[in-house]
Protein backbone atom coordinates (compact mmCIF):
# COMPACT_ATOMS: atom_id res chain seq x y z
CA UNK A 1 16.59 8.79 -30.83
CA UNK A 2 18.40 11.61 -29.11
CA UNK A 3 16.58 14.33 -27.95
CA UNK A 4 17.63 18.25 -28.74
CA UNK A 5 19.45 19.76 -26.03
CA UNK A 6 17.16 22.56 -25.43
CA UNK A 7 14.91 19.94 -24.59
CA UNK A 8 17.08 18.29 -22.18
CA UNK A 9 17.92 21.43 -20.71
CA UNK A 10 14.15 22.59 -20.15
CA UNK A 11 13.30 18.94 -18.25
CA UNK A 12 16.29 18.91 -15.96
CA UNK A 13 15.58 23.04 -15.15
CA UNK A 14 11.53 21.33 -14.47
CA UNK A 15 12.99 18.65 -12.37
CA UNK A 16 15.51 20.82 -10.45
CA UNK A 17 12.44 23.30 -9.27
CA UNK A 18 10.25 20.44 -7.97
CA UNK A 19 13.21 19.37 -6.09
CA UNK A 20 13.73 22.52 -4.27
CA UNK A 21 10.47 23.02 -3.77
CA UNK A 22 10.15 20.60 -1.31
CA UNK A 23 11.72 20.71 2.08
CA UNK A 24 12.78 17.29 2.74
CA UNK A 25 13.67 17.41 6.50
CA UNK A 26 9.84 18.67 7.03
CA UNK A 27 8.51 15.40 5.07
CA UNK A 28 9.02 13.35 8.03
CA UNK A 29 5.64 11.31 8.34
CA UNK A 30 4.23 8.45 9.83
CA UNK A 31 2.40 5.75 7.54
CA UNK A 32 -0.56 5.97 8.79
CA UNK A 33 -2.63 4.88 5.70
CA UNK A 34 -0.55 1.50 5.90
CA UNK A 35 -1.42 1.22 9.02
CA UNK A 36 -4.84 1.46 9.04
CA UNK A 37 -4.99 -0.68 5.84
CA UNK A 38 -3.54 -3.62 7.97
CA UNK A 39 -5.75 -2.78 10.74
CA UNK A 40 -8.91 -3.82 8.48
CA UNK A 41 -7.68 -6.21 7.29
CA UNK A 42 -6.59 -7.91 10.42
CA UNK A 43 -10.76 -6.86 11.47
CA UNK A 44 -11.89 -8.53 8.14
CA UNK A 45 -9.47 -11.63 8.69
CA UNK A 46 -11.31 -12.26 11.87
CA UNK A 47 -14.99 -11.55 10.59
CA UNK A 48 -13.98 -14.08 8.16
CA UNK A 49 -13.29 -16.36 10.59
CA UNK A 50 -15.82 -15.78 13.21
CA UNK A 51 -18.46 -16.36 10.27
CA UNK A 52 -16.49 -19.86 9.20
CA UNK A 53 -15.17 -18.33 5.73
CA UNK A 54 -11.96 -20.23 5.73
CA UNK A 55 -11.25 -19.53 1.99
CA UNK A 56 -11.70 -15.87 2.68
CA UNK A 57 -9.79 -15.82 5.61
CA UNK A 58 -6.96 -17.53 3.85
CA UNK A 59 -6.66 -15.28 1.41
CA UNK A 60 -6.84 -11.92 3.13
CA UNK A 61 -4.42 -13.35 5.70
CA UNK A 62 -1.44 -13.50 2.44
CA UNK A 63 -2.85 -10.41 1.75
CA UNK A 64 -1.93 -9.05 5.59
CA UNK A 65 1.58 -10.65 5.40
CA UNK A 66 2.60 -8.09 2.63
CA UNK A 67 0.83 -5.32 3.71
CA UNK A 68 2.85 -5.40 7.38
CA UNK A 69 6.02 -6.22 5.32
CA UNK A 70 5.65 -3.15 3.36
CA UNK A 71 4.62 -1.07 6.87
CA UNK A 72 7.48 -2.90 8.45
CA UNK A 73 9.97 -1.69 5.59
CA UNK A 74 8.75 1.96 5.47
CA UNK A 75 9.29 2.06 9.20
CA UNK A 76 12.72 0.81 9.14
CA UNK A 77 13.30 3.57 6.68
CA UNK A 78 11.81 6.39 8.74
CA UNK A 79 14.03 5.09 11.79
CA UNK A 80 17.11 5.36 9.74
CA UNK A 81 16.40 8.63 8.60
CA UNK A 82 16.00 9.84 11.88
CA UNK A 83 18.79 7.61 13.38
CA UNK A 84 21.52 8.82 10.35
CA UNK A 85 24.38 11.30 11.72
CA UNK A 86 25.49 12.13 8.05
CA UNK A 87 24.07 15.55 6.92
CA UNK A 88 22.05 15.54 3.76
CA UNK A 89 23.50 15.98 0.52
CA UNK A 90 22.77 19.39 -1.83
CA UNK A 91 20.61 18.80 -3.96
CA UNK A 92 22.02 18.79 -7.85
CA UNK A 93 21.86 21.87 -10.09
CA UNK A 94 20.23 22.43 -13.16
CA UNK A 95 23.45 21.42 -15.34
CA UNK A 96 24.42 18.05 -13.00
CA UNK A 97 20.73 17.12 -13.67
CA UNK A 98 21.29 18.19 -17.46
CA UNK A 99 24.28 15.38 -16.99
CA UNK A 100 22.85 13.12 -15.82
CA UNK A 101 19.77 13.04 -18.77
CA UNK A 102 22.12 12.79 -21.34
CA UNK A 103 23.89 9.52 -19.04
CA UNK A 104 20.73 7.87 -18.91
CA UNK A 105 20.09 8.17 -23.07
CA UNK A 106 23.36 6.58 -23.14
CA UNK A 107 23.28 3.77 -20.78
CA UNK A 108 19.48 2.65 -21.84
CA UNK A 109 19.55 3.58 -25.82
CA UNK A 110 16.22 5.87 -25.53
CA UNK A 111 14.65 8.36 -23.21
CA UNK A 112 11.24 8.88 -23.35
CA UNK A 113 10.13 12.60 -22.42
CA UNK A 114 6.93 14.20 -21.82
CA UNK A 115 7.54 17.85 -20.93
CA UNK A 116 3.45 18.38 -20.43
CA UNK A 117 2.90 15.39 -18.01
CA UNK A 118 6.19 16.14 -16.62
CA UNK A 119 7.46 12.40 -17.08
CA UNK A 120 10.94 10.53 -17.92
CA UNK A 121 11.01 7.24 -18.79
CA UNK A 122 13.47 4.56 -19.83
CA UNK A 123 12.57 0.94 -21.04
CA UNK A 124 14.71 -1.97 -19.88
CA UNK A 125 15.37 -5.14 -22.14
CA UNK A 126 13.03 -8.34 -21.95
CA UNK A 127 13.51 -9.83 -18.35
CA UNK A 128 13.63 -13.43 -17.78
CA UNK A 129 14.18 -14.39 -14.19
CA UNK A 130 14.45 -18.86 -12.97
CA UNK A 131 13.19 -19.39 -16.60
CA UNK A 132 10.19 -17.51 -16.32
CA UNK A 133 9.69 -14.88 -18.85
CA UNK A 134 8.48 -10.82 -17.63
CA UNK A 135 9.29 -8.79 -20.47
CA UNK A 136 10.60 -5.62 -20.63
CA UNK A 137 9.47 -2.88 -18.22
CA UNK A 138 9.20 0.82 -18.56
CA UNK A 139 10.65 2.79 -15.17
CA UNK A 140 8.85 6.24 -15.46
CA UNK A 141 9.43 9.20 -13.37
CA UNK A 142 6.19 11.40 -12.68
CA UNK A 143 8.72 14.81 -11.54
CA UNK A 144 5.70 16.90 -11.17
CA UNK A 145 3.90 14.62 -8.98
CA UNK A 146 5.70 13.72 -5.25
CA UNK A 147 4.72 11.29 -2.80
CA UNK A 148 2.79 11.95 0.12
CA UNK A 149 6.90 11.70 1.97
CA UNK A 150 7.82 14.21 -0.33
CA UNK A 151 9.88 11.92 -2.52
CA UNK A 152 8.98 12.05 -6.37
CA UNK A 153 6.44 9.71 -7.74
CA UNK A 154 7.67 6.64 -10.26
CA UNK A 155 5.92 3.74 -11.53
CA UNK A 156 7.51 0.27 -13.11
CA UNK A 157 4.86 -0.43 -15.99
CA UNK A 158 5.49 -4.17 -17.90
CA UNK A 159 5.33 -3.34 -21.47
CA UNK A 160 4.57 -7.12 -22.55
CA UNK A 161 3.05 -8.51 -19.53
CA UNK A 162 3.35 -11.56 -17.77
CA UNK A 163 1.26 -11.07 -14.71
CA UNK A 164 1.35 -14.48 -11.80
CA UNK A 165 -2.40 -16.46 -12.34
CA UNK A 166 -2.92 -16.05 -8.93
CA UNK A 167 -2.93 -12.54 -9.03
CA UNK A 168 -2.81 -10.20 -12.18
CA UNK A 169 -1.54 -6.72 -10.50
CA UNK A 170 1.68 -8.95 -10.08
CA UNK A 171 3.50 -8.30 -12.77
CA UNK A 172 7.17 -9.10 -11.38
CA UNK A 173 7.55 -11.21 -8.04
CA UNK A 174 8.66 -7.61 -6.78
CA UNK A 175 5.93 -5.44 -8.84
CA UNK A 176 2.68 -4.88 -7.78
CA UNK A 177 -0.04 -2.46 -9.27
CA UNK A 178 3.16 -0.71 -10.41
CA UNK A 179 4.69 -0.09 -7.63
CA UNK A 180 8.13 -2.07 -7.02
CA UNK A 181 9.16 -3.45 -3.95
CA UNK A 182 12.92 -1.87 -3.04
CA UNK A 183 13.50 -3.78 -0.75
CA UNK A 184 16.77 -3.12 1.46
CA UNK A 185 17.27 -0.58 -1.69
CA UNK A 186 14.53 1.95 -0.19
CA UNK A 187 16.78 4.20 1.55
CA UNK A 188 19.61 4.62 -1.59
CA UNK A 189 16.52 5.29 -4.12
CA UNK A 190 14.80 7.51 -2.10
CA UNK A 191 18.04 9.46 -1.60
CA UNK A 192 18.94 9.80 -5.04
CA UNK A 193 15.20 11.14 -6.15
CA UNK A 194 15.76 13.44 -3.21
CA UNK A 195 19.26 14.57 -4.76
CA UNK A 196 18.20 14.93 -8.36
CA UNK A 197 20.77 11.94 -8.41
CA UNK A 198 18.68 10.70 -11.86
CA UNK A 199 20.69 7.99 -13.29
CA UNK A 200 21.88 6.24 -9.97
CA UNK A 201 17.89 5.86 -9.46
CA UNK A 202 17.24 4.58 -12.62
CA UNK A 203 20.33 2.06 -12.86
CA UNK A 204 18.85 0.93 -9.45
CA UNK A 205 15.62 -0.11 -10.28
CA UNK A 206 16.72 -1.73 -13.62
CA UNK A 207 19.45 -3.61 -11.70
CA UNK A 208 16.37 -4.31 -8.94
CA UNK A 209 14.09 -5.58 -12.05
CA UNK A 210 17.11 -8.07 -12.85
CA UNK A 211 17.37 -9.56 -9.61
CA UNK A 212 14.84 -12.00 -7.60
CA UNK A 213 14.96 -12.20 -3.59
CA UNK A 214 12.88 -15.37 -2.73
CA UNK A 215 12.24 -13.89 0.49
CA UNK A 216 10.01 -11.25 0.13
CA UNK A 217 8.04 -11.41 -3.11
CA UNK A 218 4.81 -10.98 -3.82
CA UNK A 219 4.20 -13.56 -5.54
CA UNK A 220 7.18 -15.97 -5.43
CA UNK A 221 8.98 -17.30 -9.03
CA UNK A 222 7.88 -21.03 -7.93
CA UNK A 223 4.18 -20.51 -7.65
CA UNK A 224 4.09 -17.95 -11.07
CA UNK A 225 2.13 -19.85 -12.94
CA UNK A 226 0.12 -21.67 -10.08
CA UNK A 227 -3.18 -21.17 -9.45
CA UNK A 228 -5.25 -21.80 -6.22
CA UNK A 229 -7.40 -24.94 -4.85
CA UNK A 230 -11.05 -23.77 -4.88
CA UNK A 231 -11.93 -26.10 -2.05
CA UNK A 232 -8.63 -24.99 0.39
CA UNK A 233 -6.80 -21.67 -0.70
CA UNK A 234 -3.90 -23.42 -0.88
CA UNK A 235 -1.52 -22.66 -3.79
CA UNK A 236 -1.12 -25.20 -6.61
CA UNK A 237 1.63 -25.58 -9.43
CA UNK A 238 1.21 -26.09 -12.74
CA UNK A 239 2.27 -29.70 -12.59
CA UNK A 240 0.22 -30.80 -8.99
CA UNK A 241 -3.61 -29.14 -9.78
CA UNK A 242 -5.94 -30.78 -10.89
CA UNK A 243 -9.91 -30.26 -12.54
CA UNK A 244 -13.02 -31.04 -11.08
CA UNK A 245 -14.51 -33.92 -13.79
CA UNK A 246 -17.97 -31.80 -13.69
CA UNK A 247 -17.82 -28.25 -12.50
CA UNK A 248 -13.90 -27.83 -13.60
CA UNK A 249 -12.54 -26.03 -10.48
CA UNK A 250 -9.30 -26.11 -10.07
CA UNK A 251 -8.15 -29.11 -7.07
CA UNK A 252 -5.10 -29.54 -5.24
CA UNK A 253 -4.17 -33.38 -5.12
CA UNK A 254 -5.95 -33.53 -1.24
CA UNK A 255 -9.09 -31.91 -2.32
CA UNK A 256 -10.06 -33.78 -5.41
CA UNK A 257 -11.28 -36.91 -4.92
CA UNK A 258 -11.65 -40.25 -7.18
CA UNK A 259 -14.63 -41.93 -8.14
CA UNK A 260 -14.25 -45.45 -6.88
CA UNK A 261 -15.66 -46.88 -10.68
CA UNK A 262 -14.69 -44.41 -13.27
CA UNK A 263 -11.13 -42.84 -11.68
CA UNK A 264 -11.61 -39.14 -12.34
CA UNK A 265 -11.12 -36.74 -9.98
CA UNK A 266 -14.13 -34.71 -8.19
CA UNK A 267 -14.51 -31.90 -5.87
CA UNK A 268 -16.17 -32.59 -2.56
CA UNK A 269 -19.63 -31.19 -4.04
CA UNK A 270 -19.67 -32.98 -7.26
CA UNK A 271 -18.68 -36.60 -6.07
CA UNK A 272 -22.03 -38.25 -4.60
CA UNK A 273 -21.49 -41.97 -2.49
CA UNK A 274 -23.11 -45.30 -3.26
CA UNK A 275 -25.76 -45.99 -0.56
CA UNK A 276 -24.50 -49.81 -0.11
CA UNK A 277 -21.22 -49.31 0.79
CA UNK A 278 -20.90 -45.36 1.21
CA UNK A 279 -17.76 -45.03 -1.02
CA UNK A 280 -17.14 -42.23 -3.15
CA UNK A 281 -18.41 -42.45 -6.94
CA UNK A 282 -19.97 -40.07 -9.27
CA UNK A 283 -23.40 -39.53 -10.34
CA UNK A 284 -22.67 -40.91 -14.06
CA UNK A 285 -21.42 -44.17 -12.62
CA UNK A 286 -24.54 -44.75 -9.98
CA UNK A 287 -27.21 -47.01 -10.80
CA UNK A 288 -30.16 -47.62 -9.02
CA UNK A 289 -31.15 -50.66 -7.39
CA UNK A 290 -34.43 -52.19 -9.58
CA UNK A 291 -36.32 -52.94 -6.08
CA UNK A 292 -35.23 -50.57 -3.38
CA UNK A 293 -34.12 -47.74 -5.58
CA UNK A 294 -30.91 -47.80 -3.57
CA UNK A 295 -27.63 -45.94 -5.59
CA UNK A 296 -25.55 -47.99 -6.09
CA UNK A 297 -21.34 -48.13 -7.51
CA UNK A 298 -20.87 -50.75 -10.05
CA UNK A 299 -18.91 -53.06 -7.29
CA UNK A 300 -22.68 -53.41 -5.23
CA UNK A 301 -25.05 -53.56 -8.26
CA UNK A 302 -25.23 -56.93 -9.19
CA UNK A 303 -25.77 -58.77 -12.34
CA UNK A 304 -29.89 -58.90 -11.64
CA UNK A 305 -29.55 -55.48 -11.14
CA UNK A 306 -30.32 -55.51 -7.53
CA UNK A 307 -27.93 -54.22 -4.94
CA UNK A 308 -26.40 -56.60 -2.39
CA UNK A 309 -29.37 -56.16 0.55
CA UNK A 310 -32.02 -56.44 -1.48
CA UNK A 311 -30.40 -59.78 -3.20
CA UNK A 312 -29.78 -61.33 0.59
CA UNK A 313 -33.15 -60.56 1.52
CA UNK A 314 -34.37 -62.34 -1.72
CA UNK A 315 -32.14 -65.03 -0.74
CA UNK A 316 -33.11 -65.55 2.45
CA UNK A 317 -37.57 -66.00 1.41
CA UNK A 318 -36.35 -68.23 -0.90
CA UNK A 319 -34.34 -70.69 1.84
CA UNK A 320 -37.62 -69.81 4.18
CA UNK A 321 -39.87 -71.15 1.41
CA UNK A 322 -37.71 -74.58 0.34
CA UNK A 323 -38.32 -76.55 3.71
CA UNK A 324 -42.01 -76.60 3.29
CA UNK A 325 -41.28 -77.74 -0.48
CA UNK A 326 -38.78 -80.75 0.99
CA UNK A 327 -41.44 -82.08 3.35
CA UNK A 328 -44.43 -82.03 0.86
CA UNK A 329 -42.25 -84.18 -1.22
CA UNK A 330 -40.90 -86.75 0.96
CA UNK A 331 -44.56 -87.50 2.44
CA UNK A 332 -46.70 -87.80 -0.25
CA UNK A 333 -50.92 -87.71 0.11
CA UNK A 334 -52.15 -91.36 -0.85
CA UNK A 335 -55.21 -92.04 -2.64
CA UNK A 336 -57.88 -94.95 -0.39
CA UNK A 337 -58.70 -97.06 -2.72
CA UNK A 338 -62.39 -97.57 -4.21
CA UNK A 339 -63.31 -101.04 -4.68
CA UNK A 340 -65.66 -101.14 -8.17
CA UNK A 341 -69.23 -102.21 -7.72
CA UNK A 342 -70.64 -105.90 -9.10
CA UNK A 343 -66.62 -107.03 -8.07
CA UNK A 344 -66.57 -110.41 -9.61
CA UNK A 345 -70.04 -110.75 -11.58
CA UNK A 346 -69.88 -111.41 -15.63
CA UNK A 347 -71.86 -109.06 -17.51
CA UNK A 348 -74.28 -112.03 -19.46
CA UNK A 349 -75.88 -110.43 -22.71
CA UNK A 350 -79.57 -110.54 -22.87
């Protein structure tokens, strides 16, 4: 659906007076608020570990990595700014901005405008990046709001989401919380927002949304539908994790541990050990010893139903008592004889 070209008009006048109402070469800042946002995290990394939370600390340590890569990147930006002998371009006029509207309707089929929250917004095609599928994504352009570097405000918003498991704000290895990663592509977007340059900056982040780099995502293509181990942090694929046979965490293939009778895999808290011969085995498949009470796995119960100590011990009072046995039999007590009274006499009748 085209849009009337009074319309047009009235949104690229909008956009061409929040562009010159900012002077650019005075928006120079420092990221501070990235900076301090990596400083506590680096002070709750090491809480975490003073304190022995290993899982914790794991997790806010990937969290650190891509914070300082995003400080890092906005740092190298500033420095090329400031480092760049090439004079800044004029910013468009009302008609080039006009232009460049009715380009953008006719490279992406649609625009989508909002002359009361000041917004443009295209929507790409369904994205499907290493055979994993992301869906389309809407690029919108808030022209009434800017950026605390004086740039104008835009968000990449997934229309039919496909977030990673391991974390849901992820909805594109280089989308997070709707804010898109450019990359080595920060200093060409920000110039063309800066410039009223509209379509360039929209065919850029499309083209970015097509395209993976495996070197800095956020969540990389590999682990997208992985999941972490419980026990260890670490990351686990589809194909490698594993479930806890009673609580149902999710184990990586070092964590989970079999029960030496049944086979099933068990986190460190669920599998118990048989007191005989301390290996690893599950509560369902322990039995207890009818005389000591001992737990026992199925390999040390035996058929009486006693475990293997308390059948030794058995064994050995029975060879104690069997000696005593042998040497009543081979000396047997004789009877003395009793010789009968009146030996040899006839009984006469009266």
């Amino acid at each position: 659906m085209k849009h009337p070209q009074k319309q047009l008009w009235r949104t690229a006048s909008r956009i061409y007076h929040c562009l010159v109402s900012q002077d650019y070469a005075t928006q120079l800042k420092l990221p501070f608020e990235d900076w301090w946002h990596c400083d506590r995290l680096i002070r709750k990394r090491q809480q975490a570990q003073r304190r022995g939370w290993n899982l914790a600390a794991l997790k806010l340590e990937r969290e650190l990595k891509t914070s300082l890569a995003q400080l890092i990147q906005q740092l190298t930006t500033l420095h090329g700014e400031l480092s760049s002998d090439s004079p800044q371009q004029q910013i468009s006029s009302v008609g080039e901005i006009y232009a460049e509207l009715l380009a953008i309707e006719e490279e992406f089929g649609e625009l989508q405008l909002d002359l009361r929250a000041q917004s443009i917004s295209v929507i790409t095609e369904r994205i499907e990046l290493e055979g994993v599928y992301l869906g389309p994504f809407e690029i919108c352009l808030d022209y009434g709001n800017q950026n605390t570097d004086g740039t104008l405000h835009y968000r990449v918003i997934a229309r039919d989401p496909n977030p990673a498991i391991t974390n849901d704000s992820v909805t594109h290895p280089h989308v997070q919380s709707e804010v898109v990663c450019e990359g080595e592509g920060q200093t060409v977007i920000r110039r063309s927002l800066e410039q009223g340059r509209l379509f360039d900056f929209f065919t850029m982040v499309a083209s970015l949304l097509r395209t993976y780099n495996s070197e800095s995502p956020y969540v990389a293509l590999s682990d997208w539908d992985s999941v972490e181990c419980t026990e260890c942090a670490d990351v686990v694929t589809a194909s490698e994790q594993t479930r806890c046979g009673n609580c149902e965490i999710t184990l990586c293939s070092e964590c989970a541990k079999d029960c030496a009778d049944c086979d099933s895999p068990f986190c460190h808290e669920c599998l118990s050990h048989c007191d005989s011969c301390h290996g690893g085995c599950c509560t369902s498949c322990l039995k207890q010893c009818v005389q000591c009470n001992a737990d026992c796995c199925q390999r040390c119960l035996l058929e009486n139903e006693r475990c293997s100590d308390c059948d030794a011990e058995e064994t050995e009072e029975t060879e104690e008592e069997l000696p005593e046995t042998h040497a009543s039999a081979a000396n047997p007590v004789t009877a003395t004889a009793v010789q009968p009274d009146c030996l040899g006499e006839t009984v006469v009748s009266a």
